[in-house]
Protein backbone atom coordinates (compact mmCIF):
# COMPACT_ATOMS: atom_id res chain seq x y z
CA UNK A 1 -21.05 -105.01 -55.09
CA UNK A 2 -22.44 -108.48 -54.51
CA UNK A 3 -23.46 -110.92 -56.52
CA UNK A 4 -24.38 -115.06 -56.39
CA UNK A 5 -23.80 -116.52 -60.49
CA UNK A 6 -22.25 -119.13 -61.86
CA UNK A 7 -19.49 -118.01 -63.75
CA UNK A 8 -18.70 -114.35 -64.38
CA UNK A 9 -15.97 -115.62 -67.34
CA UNK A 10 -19.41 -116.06 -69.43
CA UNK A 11 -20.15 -111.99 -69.56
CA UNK A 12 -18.68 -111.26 -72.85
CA UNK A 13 -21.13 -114.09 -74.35
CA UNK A 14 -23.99 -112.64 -72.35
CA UNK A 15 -23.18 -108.83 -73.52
CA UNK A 16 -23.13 -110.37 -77.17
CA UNK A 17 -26.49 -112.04 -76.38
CA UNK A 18 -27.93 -108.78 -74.67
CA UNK A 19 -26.98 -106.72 -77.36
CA UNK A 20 -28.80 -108.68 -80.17
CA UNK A 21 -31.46 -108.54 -78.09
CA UNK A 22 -31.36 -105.01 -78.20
CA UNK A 23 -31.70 -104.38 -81.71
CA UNK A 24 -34.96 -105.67 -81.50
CA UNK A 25 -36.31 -103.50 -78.52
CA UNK A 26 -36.26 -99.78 -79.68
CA UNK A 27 -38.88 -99.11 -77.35
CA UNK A 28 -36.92 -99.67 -74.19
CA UNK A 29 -33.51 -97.70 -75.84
CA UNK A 30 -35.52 -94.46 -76.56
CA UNK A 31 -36.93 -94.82 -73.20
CA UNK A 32 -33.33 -95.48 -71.98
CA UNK A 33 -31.57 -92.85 -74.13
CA UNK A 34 -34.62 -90.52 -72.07
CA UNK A 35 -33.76 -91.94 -68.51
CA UNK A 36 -29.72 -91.47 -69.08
CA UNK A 37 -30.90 -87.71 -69.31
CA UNK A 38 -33.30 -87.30 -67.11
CA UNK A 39 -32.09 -89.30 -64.20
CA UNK A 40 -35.69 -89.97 -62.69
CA UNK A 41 -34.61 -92.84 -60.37
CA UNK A 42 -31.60 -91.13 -59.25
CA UNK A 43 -29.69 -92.84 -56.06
CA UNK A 44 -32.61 -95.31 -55.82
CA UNK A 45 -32.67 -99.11 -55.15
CA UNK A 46 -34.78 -100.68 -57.55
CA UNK A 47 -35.21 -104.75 -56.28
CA UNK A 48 -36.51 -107.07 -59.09
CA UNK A 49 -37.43 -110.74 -59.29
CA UNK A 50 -37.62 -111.32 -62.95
CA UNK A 51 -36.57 -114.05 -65.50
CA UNK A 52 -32.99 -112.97 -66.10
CA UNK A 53 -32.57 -113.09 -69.88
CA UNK A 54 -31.38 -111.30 -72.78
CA UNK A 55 -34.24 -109.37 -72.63
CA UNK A 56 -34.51 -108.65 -68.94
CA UNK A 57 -30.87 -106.89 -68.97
CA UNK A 58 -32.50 -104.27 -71.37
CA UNK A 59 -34.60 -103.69 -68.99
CA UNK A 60 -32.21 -103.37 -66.23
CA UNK A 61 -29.99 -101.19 -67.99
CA UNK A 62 -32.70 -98.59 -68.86
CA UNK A 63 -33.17 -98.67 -65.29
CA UNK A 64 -29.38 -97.60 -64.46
CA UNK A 65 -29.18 -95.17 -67.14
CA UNK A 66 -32.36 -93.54 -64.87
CA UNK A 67 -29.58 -93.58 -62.06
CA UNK A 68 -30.93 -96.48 -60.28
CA UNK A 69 -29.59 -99.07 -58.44
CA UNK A 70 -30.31 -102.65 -59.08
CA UNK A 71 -30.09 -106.00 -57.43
CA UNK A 72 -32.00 -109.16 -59.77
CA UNK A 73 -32.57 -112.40 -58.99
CA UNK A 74 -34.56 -115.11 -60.85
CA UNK A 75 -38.14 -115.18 -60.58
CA UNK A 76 -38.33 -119.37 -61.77
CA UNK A 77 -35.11 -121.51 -61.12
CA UNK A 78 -35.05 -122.72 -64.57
CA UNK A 79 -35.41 -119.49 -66.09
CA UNK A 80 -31.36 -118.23 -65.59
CA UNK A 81 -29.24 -117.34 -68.60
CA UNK A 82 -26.07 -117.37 -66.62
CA UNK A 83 -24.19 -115.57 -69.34
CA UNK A 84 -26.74 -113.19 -69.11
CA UNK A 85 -26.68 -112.97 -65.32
CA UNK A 86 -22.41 -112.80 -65.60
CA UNK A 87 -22.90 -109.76 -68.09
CA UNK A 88 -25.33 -107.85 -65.79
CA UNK A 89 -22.23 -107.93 -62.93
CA UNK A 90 -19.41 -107.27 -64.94
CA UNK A 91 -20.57 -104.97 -67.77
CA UNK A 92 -23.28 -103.18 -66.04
CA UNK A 93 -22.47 -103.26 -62.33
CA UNK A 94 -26.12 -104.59 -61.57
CA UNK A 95 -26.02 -106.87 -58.42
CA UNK A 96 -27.63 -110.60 -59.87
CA UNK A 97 -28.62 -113.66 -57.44
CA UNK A 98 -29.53 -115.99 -60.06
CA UNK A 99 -27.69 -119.20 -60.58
CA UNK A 100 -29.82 -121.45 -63.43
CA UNK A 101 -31.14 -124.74 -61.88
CA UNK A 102 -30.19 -123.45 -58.12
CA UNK A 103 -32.71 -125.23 -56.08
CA UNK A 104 -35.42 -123.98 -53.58
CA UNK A 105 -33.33 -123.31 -50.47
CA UNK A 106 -30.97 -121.32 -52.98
CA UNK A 107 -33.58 -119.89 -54.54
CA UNK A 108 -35.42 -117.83 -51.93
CA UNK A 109 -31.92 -116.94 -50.24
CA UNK A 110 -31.41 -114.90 -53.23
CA UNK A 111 -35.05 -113.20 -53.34
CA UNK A 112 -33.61 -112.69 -49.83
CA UNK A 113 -30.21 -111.35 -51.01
CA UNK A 114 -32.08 -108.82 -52.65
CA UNK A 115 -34.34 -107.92 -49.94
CA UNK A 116 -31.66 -106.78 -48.26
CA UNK A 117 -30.35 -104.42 -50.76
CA UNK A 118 -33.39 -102.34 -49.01
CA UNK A 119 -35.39 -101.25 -52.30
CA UNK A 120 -37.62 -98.57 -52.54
CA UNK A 121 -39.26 -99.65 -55.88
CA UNK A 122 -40.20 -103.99 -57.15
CA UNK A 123 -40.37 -105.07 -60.04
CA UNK A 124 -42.14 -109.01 -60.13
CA UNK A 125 -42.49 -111.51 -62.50
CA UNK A 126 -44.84 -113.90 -59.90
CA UNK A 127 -45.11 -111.45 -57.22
CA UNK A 128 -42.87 -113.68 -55.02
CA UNK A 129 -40.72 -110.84 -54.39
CA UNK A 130 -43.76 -108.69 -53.16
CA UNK A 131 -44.88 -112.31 -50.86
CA UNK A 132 -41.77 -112.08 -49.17
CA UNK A 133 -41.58 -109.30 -48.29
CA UNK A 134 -45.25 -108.77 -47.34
CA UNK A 135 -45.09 -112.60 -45.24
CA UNK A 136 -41.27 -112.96 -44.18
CA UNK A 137 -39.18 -110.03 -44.54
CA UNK A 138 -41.84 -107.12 -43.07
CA UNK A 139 -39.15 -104.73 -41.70
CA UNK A 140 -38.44 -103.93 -45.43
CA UNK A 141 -41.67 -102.70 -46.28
CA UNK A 142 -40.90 -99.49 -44.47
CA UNK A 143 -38.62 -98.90 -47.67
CA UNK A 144 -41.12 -99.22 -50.48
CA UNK A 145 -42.84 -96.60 -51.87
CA UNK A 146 -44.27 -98.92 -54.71
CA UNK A 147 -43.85 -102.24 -56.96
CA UNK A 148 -44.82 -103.45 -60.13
CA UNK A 149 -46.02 -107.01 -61.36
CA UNK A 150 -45.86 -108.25 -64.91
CA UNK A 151 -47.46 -111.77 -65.04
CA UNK A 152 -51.16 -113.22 -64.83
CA UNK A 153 -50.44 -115.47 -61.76
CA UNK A 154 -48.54 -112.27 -60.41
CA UNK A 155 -51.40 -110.23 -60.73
CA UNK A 156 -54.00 -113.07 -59.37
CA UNK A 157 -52.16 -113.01 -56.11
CA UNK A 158 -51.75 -108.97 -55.55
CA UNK A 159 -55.47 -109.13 -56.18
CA UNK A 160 -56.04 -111.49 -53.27
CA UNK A 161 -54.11 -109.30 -51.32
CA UNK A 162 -55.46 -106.44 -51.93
CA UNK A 163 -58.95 -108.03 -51.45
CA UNK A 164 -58.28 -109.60 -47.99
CA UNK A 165 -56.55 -105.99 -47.03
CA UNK A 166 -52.75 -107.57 -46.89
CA UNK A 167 -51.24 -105.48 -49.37
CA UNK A 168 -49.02 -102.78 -47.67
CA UNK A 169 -47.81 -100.87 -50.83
CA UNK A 170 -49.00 -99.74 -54.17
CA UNK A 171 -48.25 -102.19 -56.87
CA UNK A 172 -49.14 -101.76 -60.59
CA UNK A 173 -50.72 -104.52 -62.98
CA UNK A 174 -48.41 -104.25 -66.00
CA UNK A 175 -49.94 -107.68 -67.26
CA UNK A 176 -53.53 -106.11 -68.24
CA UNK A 177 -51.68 -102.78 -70.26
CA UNK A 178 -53.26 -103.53 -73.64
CA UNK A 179 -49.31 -103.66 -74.98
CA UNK A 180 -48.69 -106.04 -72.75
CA UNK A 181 -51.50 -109.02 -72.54
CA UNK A 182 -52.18 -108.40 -76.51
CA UNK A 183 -48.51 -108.77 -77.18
CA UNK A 184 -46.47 -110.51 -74.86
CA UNK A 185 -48.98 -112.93 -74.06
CA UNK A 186 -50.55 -113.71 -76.77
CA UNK A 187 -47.81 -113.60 -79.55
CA UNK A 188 -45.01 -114.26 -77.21
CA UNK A 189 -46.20 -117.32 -74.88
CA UNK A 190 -47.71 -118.42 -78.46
CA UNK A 191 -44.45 -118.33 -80.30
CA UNK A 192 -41.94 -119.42 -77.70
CA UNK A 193 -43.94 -122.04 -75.54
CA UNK A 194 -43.93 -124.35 -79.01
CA UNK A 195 -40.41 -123.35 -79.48
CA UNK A 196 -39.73 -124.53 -76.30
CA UNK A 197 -41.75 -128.03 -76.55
CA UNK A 198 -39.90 -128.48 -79.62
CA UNK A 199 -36.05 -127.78 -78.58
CA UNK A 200 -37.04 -130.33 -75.75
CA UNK A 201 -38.75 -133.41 -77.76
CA UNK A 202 -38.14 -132.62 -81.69
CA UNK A 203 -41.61 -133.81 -82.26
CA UNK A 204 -43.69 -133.07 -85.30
CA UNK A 205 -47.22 -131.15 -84.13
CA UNK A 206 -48.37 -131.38 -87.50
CA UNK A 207 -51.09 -134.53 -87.25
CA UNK A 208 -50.82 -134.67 -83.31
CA UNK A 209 -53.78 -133.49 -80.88
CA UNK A 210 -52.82 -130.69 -79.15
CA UNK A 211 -54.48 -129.89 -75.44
CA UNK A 212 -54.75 -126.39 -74.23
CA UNK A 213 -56.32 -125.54 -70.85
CA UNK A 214 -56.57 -122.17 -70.64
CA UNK A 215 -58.09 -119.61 -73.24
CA UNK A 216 -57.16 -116.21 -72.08
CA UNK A 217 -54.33 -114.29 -73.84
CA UNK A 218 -51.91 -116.65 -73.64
CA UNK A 219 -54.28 -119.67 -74.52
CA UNK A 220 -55.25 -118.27 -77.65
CA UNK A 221 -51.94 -117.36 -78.81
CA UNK A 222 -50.88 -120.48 -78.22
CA UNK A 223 -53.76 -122.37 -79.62
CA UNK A 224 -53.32 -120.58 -82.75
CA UNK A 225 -50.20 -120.92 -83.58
CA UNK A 226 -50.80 -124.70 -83.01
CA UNK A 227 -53.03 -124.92 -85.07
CA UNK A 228 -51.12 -123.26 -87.92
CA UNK A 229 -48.30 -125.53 -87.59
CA UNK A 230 -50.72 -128.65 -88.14
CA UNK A 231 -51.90 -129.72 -84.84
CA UNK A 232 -55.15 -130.69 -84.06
CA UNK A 233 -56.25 -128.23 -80.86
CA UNK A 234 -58.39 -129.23 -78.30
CA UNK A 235 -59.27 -126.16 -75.67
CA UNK A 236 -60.33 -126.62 -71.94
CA UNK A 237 -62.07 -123.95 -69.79
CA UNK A 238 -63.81 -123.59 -67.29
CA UNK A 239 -65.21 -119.60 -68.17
CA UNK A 240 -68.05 -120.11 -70.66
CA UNK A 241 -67.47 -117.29 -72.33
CA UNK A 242 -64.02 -118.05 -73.14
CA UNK A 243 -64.89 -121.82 -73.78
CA UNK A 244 -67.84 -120.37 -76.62
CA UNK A 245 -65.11 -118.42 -78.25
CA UNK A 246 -62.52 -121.16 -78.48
CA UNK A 247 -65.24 -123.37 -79.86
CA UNK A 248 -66.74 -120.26 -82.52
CA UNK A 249 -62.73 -119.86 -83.94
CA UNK A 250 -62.75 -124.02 -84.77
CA UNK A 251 -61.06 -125.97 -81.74
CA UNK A 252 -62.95 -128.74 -80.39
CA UNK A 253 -64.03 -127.82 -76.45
CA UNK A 254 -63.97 -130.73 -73.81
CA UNK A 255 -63.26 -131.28 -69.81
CA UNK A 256 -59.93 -132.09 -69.75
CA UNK A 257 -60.87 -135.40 -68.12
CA UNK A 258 -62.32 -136.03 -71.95
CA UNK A 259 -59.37 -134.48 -73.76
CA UNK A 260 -56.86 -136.52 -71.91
CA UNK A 261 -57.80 -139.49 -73.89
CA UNK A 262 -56.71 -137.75 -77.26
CA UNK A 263 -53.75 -135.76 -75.97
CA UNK A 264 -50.62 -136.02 -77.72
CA UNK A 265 -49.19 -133.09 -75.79
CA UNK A 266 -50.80 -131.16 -73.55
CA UNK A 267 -49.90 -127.49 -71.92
CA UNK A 268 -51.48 -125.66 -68.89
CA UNK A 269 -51.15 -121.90 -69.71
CA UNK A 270 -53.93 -121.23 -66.65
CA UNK A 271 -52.45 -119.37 -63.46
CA UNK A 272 -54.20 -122.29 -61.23
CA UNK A 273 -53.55 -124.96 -59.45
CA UNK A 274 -53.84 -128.89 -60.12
CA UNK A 275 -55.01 -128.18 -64.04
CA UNK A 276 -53.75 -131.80 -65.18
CA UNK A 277 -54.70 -133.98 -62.05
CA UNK A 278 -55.95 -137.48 -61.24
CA UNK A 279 -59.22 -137.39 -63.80
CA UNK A 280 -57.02 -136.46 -66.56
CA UNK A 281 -53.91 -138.92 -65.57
CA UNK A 282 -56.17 -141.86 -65.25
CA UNK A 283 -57.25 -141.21 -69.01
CA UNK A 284 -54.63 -140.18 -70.56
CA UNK A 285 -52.64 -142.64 -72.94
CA UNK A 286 -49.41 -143.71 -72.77
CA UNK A 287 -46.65 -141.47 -74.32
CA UNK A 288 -48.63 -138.50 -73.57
CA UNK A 289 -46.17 -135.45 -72.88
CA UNK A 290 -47.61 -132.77 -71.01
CA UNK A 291 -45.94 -129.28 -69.64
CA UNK A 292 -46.47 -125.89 -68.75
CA UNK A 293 -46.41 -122.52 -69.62
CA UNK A 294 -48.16 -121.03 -66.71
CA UNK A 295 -45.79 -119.06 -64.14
CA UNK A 296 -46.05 -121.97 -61.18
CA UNK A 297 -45.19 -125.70 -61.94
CA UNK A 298 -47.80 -126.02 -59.48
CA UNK A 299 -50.78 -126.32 -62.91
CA UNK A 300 -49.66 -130.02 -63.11
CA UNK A 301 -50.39 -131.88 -60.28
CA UNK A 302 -46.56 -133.49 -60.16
CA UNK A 303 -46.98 -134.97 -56.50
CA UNK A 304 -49.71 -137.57 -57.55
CA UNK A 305 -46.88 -138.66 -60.66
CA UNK A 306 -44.54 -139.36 -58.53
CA UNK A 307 -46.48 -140.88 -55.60
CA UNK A 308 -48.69 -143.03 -58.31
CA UNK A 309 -45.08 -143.80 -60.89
CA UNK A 310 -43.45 -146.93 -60.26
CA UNK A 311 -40.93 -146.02 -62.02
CA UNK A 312 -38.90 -142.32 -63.35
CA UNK A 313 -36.43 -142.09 -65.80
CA UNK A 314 -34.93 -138.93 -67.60
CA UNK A 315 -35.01 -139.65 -70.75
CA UNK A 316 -32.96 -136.23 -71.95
CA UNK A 317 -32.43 -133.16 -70.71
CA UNK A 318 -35.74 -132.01 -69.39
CA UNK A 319 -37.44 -134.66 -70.52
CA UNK A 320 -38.88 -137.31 -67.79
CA UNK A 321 -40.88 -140.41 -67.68
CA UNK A 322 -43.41 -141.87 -65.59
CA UNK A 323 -44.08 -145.09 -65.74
CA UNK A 324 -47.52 -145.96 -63.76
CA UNK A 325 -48.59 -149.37 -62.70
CA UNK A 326 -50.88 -150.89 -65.72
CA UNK A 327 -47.80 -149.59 -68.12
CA UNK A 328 -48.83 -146.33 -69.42
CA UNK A 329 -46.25 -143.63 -69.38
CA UNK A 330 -46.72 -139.97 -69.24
CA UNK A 331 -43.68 -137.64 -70.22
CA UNK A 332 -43.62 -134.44 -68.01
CA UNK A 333 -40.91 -131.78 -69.95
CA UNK A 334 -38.92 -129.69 -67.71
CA UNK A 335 -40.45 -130.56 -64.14
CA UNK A 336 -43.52 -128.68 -65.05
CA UNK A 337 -41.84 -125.50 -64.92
CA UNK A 338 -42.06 -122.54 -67.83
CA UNK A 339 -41.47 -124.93 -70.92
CA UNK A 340 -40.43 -121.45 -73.15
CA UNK A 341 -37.48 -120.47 -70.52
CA UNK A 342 -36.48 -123.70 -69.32
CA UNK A 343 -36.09 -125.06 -72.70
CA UNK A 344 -36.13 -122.27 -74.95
CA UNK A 345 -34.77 -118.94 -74.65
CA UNK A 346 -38.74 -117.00 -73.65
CA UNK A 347 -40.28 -113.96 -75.51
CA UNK A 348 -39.35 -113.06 -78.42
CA UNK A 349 -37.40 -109.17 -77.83
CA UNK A 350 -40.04 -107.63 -79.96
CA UNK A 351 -43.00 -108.45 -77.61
CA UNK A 352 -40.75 -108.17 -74.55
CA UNK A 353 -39.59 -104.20 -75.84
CA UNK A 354 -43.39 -103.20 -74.98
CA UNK A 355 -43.89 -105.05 -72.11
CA UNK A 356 -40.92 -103.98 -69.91
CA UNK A 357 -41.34 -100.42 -71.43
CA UNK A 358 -44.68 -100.42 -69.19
CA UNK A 359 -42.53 -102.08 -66.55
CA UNK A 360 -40.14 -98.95 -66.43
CA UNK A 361 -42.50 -96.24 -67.22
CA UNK A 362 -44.57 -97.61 -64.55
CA UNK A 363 -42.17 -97.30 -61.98
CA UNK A 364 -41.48 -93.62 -63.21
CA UNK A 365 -44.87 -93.19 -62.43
CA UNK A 366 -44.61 -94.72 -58.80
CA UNK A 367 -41.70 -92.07 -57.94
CA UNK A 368 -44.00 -88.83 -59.57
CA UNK A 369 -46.84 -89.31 -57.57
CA UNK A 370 -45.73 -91.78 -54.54
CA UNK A 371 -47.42 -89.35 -51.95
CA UNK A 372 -50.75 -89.87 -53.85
CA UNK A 373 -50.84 -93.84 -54.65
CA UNK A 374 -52.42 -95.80 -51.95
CA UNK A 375 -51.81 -99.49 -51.26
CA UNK A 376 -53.63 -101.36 -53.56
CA UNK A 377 -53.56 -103.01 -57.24
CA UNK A 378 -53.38 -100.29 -59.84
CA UNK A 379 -53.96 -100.40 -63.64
CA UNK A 380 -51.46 -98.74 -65.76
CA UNK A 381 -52.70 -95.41 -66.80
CA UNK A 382 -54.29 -95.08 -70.05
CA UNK A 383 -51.66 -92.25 -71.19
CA UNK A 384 -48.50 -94.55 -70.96
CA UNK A 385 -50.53 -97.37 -72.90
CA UNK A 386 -50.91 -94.93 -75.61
CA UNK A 387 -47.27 -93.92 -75.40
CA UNK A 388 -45.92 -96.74 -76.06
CA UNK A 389 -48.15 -98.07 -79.10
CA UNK A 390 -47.15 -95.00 -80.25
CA UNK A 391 -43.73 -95.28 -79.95
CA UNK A 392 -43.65 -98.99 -81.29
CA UNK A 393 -45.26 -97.83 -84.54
CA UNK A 394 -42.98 -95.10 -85.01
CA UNK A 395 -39.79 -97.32 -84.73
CA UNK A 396 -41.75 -99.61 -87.10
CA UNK A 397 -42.01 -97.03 -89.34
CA UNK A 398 -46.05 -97.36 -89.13
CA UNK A 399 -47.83 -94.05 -90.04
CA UNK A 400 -51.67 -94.11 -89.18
CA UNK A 401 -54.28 -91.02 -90.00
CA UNK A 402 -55.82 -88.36 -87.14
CA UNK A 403 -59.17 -87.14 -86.56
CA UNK A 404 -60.17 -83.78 -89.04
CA UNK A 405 -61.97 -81.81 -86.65
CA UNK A 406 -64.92 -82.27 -88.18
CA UNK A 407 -64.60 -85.84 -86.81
CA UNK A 408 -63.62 -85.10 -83.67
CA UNK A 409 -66.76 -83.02 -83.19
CA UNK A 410 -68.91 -85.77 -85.03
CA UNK A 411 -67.50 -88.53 -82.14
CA UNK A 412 -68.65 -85.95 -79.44
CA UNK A 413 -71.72 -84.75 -80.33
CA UNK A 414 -75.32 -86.45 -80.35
CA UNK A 415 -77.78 -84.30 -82.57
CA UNK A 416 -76.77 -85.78 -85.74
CA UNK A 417 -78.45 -88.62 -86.98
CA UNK A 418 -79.78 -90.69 -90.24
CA UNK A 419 -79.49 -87.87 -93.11
């Protein structure tokens, strides 16, 4: 077995860590205590490119205890627990190419590293793993029978892959299963982005402006819980629809170009490119920390900073300064990468328990009916959706009432009207 981490003397720590999480993810363990009987992944190579956290090992482990075998490596290079990577290798056997802070060079080596473990099923967070193989490593694509992809930006660039007739294998869009996007994303990225702006500054929102760009899922999650801890919320969009709802629940609704000059701190939570550029930087005032919870640190436009800066200083871990010529400074936490895993810890287990469930029960699905899937972006089906709200709301100990028959019929008929 191979494996690229930092220090394998951290695994009892991790196990600790990946075991709390546990408690908190009943979903995946029934679905695991399932898999350990049923075997449905049985001598296969499962190849994921995932955050690897306390939460991600759950996941992993449900996947051995189907009989898989599985190589990980990180899917953002800030995103490593290396306890929980050293846990993975030594308590688990799972092969882990993840090394937190490893740099580019490193970091596609070990998307590489697990490339050549030959999979027959991914598993993204990004899709870069499905990229590379698709763009670089093509003579592995004779192995895959299917993938899955768990993120917005993931999903945005299987689409256009799909749609321009590159995509050479079926891959399933966990992100848009209603217990993922209505969870994870909104409760999740809302929770553990602010926890994550907060480990890195210890700033008070309460009184500040707050700037979100972005109001899908993870937008209003985030803009929420902002907003209950204080802040004052500005929203930018550029879908009217979404820009009219942000404005009908109380958040004031400007360009960003406009909200720059009011921004205390401001996070990107889009899935695009260049969010906080030039317009915004040339209004913004001085002190200004921005970041982003958006899969690519590629939302802030970080080239212009440091071409335009004339000076950079890192003011604390994760925490850097820009300097720009008439004396403003603009504070850019943890090199624009995932503010919730590089300075935080991510998703809470609870959210992250229904979203890798559809991860796991996805892939199930891929193995069932691989000779009937064709290569293209597929929604999760409807049935596993139900399955697992059902299954969170029994471990919660939720009850909720059926349809009488009499309702059933009611809901399916169309003679009966006013009475």
């Amino acid at each position: 077995m191979s494996c690229d981490i930092r220090d394998r003397s951290l695994a009892d720590a991790g196990l600790a860590r990946i075991l709390w999480a546990d408690r908190d993810m009943p979903v995946l363990a029934a679905i695991r205590e399932r898999f350990s009987r049923e075997k449905p992944f049985e001598g296969m190579q499962i190849g994921a490119c995932l955050h690897v956290t306390t939460e991600t090992a759950n996941l992993v482990r449900t996947m051995i205890a189907g009989g898989a075998k599985v190589a990980l490596c990180a899917s953002n290079p800030l995103s490593t627990q290396d306890d929980t990577a050293a846990a993975l290798v030594e308590h688990y056997g799972a092969e882990v190419f993840a090394i937190r802070g490893e740099d580019t060079e490193t970091y596609y080596r070990h998307v590489d590293q697990v490339i050549d473990t030959k999979p027959v099923i991914t598993m993204d967070d990004g899709a870069d793993l499905c990229d590379r193989i698709h763009s670089v490593r093509t003579e592995a694509l004779e192995h895959v029978i299917g993938g899955t992809e768990e993120t917005t930006t993931g999903v945005i660039r299987l689409a256009a892959m799909a749609a321009a007739g590159a995509l050479r294998y079926p891959s399933f869009d966990v992100n848009d299963a209603n217990t993922k996007h209505f969870f994870d994303n909104r409760y999740g990225t809302g929770q553990s982005t602010l926890d994550g702006v907060i480990r890195a500054t210890n700033r008070l929102l309460a009184g500040r402006t707050l700037v979100v760009s972005g109001y899908g899922w993870c937008g209003r999650g985030l803009a929420k819980r902002a907003f209950g801890m204080g802040a004052n919320v500005i929203v930018c969009e550029v879908d009217a629809l979404k820009a009219l709802e942000a404005h009908m629940e109380g958040y004031r609704v400007m360009k960003a170009e406009d909200a720059a000059r009011y921004a205390d701190v401001w996070i990107t939570v889009t899935g695009d490119l260049n969010v906080i550029d030039e317009p915004a930087y040339n209004n913004m005032k001085s002190g200004a920390i921005i970041c982003n919870s958006g899969h690519f640190n590629s939302e802030i436009n970080i080239p212009w900073l440091e071409e335009h800066a004339v000076k950079k200083e890192n003011l604390k871990p994760l925490v850097d300064e820009y300097t720009l010529p008439d004396g403003r400074t603009i504070i850019l936490l943890a090199e624009g990468r995932l503010i919730n895993l590089s300075a935080a810890e991510g998703h809470p287990a609870e959210v992250m328990d229904m979203s890798f469930a559809n991860q796991v029960l996805a892939a199930e699905y891929i193995v069932k009916h691989a000779g009937e899937l064709e290569p293209r972006c597929y929604a999760i089906p409807a049935e596993i959706d139900d399955d697992i709200a059902r299954l969170k709301l029994a471990c919660l100990g939720v009850e909720i009432d059926t349809l009488t028959p009499e309702q059933e019929k009611y809901l399916n008929s169309w003679e009966v009207g006013t009475v």
